[in-house]
PDB file of N, CA and C in Angstrom:
ATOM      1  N   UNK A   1     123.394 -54.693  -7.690  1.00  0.00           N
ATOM      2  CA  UNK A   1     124.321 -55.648  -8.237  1.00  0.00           C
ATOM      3  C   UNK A   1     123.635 -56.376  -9.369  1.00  0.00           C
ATOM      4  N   UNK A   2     124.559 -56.557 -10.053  1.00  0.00           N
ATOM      5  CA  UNK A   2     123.925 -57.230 -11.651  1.00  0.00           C
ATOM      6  C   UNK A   2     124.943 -57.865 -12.412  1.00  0.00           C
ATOM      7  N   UNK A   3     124.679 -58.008 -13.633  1.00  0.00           N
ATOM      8  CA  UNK A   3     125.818 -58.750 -14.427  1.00  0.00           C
ATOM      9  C   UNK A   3     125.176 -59.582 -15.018  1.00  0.00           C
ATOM     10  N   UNK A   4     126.228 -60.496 -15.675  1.00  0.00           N
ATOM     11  CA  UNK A   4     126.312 -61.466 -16.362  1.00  0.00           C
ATOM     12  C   UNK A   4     125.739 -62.816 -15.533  1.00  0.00           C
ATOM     13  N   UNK A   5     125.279 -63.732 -16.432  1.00  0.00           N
ATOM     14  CA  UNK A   5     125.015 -65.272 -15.492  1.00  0.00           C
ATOM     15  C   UNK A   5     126.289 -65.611 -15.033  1.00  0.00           C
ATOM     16  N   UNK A   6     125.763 -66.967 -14.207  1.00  0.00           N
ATOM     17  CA  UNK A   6     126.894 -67.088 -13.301  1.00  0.00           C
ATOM     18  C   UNK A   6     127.590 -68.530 -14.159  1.00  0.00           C
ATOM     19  N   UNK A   7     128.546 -67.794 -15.387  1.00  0.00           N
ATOM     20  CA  UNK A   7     129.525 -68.911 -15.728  1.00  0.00           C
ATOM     21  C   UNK A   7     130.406 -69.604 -15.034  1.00  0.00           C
ATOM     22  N   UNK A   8     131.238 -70.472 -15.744  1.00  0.00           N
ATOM     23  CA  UNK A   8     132.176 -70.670 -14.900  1.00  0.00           C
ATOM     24  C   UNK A   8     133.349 -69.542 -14.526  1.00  0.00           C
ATOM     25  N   UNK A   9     133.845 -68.659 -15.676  1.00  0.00           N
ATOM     26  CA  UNK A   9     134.220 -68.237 -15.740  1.00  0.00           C
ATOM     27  C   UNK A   9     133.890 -66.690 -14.689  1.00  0.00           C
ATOM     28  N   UNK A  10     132.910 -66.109 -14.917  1.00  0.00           N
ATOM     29  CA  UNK A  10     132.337 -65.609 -14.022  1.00  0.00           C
ATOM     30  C   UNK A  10     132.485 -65.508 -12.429  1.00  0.00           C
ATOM     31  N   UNK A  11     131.992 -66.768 -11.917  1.00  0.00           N
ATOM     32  CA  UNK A  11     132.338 -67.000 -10.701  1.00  0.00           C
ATOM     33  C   UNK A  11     134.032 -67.462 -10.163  1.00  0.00           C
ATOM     34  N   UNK A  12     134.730 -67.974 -11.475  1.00  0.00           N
ATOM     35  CA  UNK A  12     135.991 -67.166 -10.652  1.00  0.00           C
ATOM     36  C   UNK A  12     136.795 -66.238 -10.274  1.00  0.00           C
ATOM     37  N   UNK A  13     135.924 -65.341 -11.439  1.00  0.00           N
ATOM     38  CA  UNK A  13     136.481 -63.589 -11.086  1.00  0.00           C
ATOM     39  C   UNK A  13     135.579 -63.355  -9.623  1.00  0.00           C
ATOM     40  N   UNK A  14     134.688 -63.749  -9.216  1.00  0.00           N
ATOM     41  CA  UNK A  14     133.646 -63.147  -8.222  1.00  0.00           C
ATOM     42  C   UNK A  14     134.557 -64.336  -7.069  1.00  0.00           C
ATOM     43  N   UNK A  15     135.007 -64.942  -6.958  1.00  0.00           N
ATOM     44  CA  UNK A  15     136.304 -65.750  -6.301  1.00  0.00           C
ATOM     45  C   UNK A  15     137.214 -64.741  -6.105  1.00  0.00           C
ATOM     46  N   UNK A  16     137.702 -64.607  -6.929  1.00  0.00           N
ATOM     47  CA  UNK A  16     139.066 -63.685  -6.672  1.00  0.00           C
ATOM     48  C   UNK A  16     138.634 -62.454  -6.041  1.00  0.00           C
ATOM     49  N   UNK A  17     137.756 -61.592  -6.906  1.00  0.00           N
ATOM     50  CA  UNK A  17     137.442 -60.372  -6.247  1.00  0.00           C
ATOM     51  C   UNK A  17     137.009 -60.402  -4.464  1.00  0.00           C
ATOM     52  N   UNK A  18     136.666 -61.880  -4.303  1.00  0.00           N
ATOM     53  CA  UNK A  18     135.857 -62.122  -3.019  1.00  0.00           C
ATOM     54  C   UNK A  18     137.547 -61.984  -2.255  1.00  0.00           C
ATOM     55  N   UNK A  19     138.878 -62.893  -2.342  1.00  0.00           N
ATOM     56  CA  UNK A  19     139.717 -63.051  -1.771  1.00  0.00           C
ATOM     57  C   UNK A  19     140.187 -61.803  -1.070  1.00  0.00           C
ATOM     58  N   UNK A  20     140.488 -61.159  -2.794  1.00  0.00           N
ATOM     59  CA  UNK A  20     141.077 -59.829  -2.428  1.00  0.00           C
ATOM     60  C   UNK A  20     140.545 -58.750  -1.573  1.00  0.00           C
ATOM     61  N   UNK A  21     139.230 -58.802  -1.436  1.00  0.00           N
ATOM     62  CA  UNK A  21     138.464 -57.727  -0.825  1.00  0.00           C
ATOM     63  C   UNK A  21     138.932 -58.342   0.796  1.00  0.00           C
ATOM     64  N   UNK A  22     138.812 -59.441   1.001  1.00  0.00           N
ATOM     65  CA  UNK A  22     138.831 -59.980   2.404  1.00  0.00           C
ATOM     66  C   UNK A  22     140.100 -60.249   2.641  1.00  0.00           C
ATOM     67  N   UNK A  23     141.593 -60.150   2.159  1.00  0.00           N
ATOM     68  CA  UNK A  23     142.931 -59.835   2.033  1.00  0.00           C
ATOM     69  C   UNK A  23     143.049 -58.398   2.285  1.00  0.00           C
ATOM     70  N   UNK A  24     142.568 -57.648   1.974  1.00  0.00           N
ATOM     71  CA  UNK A  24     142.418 -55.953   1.602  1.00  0.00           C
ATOM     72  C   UNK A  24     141.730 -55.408   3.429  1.00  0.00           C
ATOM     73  N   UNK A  25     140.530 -56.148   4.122  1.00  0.00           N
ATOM     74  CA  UNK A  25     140.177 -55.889   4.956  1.00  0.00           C
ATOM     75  C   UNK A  25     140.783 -56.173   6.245  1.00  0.00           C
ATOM     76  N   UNK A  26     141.069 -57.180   6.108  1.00  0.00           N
ATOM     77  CA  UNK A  26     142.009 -57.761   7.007  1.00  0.00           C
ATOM     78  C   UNK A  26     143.348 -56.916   7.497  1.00  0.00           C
ATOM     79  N   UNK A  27     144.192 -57.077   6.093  1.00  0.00           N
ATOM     80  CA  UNK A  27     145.174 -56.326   6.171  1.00  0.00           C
ATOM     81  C   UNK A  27     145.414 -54.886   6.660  1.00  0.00           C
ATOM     82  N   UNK A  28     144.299 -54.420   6.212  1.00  0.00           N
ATOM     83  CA  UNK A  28     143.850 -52.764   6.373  1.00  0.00           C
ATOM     84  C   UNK A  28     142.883 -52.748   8.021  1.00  0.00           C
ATOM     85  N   UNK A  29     142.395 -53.380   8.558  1.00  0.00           N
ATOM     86  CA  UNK A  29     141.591 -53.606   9.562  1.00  0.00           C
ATOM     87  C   UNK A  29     140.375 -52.510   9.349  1.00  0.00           C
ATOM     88  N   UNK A  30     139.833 -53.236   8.360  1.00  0.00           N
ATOM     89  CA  UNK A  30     138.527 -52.264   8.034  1.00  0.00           C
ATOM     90  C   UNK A  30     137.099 -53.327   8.088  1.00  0.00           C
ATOM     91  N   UNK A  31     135.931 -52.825   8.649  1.00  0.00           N
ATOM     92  CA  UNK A  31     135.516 -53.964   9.031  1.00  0.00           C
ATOM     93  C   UNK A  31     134.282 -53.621   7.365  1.00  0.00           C
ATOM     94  N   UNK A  32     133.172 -53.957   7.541  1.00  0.00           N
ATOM     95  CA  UNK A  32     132.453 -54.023   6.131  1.00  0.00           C
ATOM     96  C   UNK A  32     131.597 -52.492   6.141  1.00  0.00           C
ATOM     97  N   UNK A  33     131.121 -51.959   7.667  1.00  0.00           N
ATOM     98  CA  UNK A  33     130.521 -50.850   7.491  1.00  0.00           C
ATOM     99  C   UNK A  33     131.283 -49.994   7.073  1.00  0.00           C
ATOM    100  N   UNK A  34     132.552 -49.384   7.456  1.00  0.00           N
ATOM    101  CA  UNK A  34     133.551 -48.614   7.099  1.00  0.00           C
ATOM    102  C   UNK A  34     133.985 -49.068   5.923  1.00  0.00           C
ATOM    103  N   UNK A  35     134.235 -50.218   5.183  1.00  0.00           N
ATOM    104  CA  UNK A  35     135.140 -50.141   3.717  1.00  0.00           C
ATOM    105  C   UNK A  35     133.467 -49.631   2.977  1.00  0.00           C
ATOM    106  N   UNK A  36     132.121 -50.252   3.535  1.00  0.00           N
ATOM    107  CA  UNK A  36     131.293 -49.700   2.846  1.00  0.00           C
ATOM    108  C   UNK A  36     131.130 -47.976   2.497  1.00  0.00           C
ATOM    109  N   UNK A  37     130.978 -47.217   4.070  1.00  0.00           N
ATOM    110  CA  UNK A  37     131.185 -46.156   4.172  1.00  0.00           C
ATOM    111  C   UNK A  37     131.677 -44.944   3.149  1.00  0.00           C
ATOM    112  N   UNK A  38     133.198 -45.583   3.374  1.00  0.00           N
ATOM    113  CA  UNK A  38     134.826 -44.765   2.803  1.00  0.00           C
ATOM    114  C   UNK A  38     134.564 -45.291   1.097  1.00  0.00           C
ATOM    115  N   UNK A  39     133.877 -46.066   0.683  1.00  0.00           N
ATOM    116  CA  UNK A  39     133.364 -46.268  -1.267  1.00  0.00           C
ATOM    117  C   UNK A  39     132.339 -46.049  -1.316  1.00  0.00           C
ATOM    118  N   UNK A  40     131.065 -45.411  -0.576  1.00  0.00           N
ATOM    119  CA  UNK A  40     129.653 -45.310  -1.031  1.00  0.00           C
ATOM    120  C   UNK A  40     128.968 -46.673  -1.154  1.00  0.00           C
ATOM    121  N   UNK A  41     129.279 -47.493  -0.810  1.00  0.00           N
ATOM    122  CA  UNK A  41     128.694 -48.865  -0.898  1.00  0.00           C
ATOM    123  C   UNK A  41     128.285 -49.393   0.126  1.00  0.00           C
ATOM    124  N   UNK A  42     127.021 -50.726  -0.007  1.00  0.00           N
ATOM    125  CA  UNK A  42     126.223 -50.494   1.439  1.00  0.00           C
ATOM    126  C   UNK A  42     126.973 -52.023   1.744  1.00  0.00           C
ATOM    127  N   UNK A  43     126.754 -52.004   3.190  1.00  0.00           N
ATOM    128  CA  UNK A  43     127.154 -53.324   3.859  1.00  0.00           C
ATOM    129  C   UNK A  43     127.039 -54.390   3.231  1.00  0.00           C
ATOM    130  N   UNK A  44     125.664 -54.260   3.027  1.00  0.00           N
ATOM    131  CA  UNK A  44     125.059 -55.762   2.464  1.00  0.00           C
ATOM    132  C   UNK A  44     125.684 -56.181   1.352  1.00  0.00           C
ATOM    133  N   UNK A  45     125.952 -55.112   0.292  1.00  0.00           N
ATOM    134  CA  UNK A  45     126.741 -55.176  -1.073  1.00  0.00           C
ATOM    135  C   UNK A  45     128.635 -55.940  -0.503  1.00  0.00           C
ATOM    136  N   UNK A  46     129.026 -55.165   0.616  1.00  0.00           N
ATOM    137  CA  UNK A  46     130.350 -55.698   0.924  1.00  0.00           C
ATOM    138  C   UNK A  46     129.595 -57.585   1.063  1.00  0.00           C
ATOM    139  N   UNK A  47     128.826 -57.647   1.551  1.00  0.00           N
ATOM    140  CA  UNK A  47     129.009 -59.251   2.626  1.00  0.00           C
ATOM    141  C   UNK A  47     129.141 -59.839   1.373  1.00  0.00           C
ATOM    142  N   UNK A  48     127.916 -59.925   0.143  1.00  0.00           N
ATOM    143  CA  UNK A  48     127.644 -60.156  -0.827  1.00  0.00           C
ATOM    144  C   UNK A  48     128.988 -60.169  -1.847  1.00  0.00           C
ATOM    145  N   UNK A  49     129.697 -59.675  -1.225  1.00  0.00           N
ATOM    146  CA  UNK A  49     131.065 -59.386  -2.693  1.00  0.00           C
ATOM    147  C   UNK A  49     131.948 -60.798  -1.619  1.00  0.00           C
ATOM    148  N   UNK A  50     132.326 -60.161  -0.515  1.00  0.00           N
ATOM    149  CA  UNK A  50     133.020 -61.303   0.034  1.00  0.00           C
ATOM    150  C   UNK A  50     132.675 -62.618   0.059  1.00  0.00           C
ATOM    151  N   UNK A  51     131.182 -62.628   0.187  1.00  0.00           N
ATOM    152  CA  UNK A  51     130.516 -64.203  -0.073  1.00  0.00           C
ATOM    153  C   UNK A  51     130.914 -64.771  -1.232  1.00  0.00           C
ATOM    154  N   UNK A  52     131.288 -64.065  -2.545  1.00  0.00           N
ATOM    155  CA  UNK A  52     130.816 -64.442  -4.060  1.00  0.00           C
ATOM    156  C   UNK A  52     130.191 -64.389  -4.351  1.00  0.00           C
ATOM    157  N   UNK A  53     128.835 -63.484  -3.931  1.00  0.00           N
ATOM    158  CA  UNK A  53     127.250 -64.550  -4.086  1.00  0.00           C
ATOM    159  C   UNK A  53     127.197 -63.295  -5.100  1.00  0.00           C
ATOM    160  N   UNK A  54     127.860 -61.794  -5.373  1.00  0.00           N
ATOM    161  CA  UNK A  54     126.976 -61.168  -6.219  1.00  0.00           C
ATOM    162  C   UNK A  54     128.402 -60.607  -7.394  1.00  0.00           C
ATOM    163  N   UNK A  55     127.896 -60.271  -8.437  1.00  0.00           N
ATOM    164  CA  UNK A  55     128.673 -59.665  -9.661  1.00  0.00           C
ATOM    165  C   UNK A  55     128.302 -58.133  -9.202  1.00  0.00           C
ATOM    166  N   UNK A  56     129.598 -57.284  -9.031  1.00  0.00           N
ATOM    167  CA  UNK A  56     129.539 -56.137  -9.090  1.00  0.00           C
ATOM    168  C   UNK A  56     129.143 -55.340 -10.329  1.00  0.00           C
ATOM    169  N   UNK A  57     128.741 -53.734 -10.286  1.00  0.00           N
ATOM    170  CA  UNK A  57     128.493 -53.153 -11.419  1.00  0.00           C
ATOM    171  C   UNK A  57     129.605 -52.550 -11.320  1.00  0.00           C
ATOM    172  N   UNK A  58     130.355 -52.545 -12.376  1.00  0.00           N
ATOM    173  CA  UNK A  58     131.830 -51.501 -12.593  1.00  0.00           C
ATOM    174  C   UNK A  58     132.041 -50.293 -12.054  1.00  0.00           C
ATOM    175  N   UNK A  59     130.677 -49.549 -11.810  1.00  0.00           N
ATOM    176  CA  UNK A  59     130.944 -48.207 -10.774  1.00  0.00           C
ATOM    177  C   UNK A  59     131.675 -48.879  -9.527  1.00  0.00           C
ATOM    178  N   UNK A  60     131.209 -49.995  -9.063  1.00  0.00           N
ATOM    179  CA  UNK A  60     131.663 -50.687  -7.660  1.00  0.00           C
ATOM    180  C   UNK A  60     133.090 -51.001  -7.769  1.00  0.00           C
ATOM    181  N   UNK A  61     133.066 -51.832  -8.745  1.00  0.00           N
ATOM    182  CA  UNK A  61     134.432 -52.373  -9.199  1.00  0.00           C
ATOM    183  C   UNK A  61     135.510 -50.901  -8.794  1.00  0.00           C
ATOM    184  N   UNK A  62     135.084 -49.773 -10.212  1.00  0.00           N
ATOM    185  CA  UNK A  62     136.248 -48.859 -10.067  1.00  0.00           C
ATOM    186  C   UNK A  62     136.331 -48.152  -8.594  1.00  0.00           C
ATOM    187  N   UNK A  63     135.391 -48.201  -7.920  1.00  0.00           N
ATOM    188  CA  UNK A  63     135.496 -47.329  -6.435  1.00  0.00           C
ATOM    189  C   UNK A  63     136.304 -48.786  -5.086  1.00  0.00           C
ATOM    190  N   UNK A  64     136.405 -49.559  -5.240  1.00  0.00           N
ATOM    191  CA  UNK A  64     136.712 -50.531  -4.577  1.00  0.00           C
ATOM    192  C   UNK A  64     138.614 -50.344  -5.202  1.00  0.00           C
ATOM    193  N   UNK A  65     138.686 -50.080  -6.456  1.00  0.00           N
ATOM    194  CA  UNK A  65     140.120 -50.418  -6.988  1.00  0.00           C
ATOM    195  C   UNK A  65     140.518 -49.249  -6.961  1.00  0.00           C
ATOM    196  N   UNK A  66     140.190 -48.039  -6.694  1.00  0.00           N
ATOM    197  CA  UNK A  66     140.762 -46.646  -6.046  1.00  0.00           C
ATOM    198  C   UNK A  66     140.978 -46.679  -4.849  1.00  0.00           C
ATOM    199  N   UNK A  67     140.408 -47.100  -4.129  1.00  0.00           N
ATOM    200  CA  UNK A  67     140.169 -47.941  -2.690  1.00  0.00           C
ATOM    201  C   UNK A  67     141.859 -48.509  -2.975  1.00  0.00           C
ATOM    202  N   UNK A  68     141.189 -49.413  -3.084  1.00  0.00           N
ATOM    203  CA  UNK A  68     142.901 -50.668  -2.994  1.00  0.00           C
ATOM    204  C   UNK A  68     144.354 -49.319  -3.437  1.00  0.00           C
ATOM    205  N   UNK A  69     144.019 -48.822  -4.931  1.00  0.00           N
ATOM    206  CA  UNK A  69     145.367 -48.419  -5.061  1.00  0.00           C
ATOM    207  C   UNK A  69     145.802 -47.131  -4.295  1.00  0.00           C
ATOM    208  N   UNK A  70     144.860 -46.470  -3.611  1.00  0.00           N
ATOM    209  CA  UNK A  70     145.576 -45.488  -2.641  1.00  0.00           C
ATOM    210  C   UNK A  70     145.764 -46.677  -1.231  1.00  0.00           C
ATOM    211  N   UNK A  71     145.623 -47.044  -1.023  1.00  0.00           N
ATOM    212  CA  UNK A  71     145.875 -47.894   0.102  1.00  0.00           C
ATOM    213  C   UNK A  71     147.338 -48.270  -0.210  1.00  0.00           C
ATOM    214  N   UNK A  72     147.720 -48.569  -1.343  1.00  0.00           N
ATOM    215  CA  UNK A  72     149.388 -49.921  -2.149  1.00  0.00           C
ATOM    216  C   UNK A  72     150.062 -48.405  -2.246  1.00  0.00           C
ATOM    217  N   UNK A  73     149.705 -47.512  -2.747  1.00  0.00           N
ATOM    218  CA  UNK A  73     150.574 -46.479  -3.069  1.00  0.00           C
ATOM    219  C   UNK A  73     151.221 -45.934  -1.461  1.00  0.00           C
ATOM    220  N   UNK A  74     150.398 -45.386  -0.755  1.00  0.00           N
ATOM    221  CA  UNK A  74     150.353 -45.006   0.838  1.00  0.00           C
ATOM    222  C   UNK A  74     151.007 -46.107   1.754  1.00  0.00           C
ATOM    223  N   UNK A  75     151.201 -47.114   1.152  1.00  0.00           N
ATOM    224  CA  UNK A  75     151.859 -48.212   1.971  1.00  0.00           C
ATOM    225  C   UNK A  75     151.222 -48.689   3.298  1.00  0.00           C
ATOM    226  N   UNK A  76     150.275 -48.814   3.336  1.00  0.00           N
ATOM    227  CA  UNK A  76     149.517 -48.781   4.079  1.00  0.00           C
ATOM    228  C   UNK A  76     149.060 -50.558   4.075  1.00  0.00           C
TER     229      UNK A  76
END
């Protein structure tokens, strides 16, 4: 995980992204090893996204938002 400093601006995208991921898990009943799992991404990286505490690298980003949109499409 990397990125940019932590603007203001910044940390409210890492806000939102935090909501949605934990809206997304919930909803889906996926706990952090499995959403890690099913995107190639490790646990620690999930806690870290849900915390806010880290800026994703866009590989993450786009595998998390393929994630989400087969999930919205599948109705799921």
């Amino acid at each position: 995980m990397g990125g940019p400093k932590s603007t203001p601006e910044v940390i409210e995208e890492r806000k939102k992204l935090a909501q949605k991921l934990k809206d997304f898990m919930h909803n889906n009943l996926f706990t952090e090893k499995r959403l890690g799992e099913i995107c190639g991404i490790s646990r620690r990286s999930i806690q870290m996204l849900k915390a806010a505490n880290a800026t994703p690298h866009q590989s993450t980003l786009d595998k998390l938002e393929r994630l989400f949109l087969k999930y919205k499409k599948e109705g799921k």
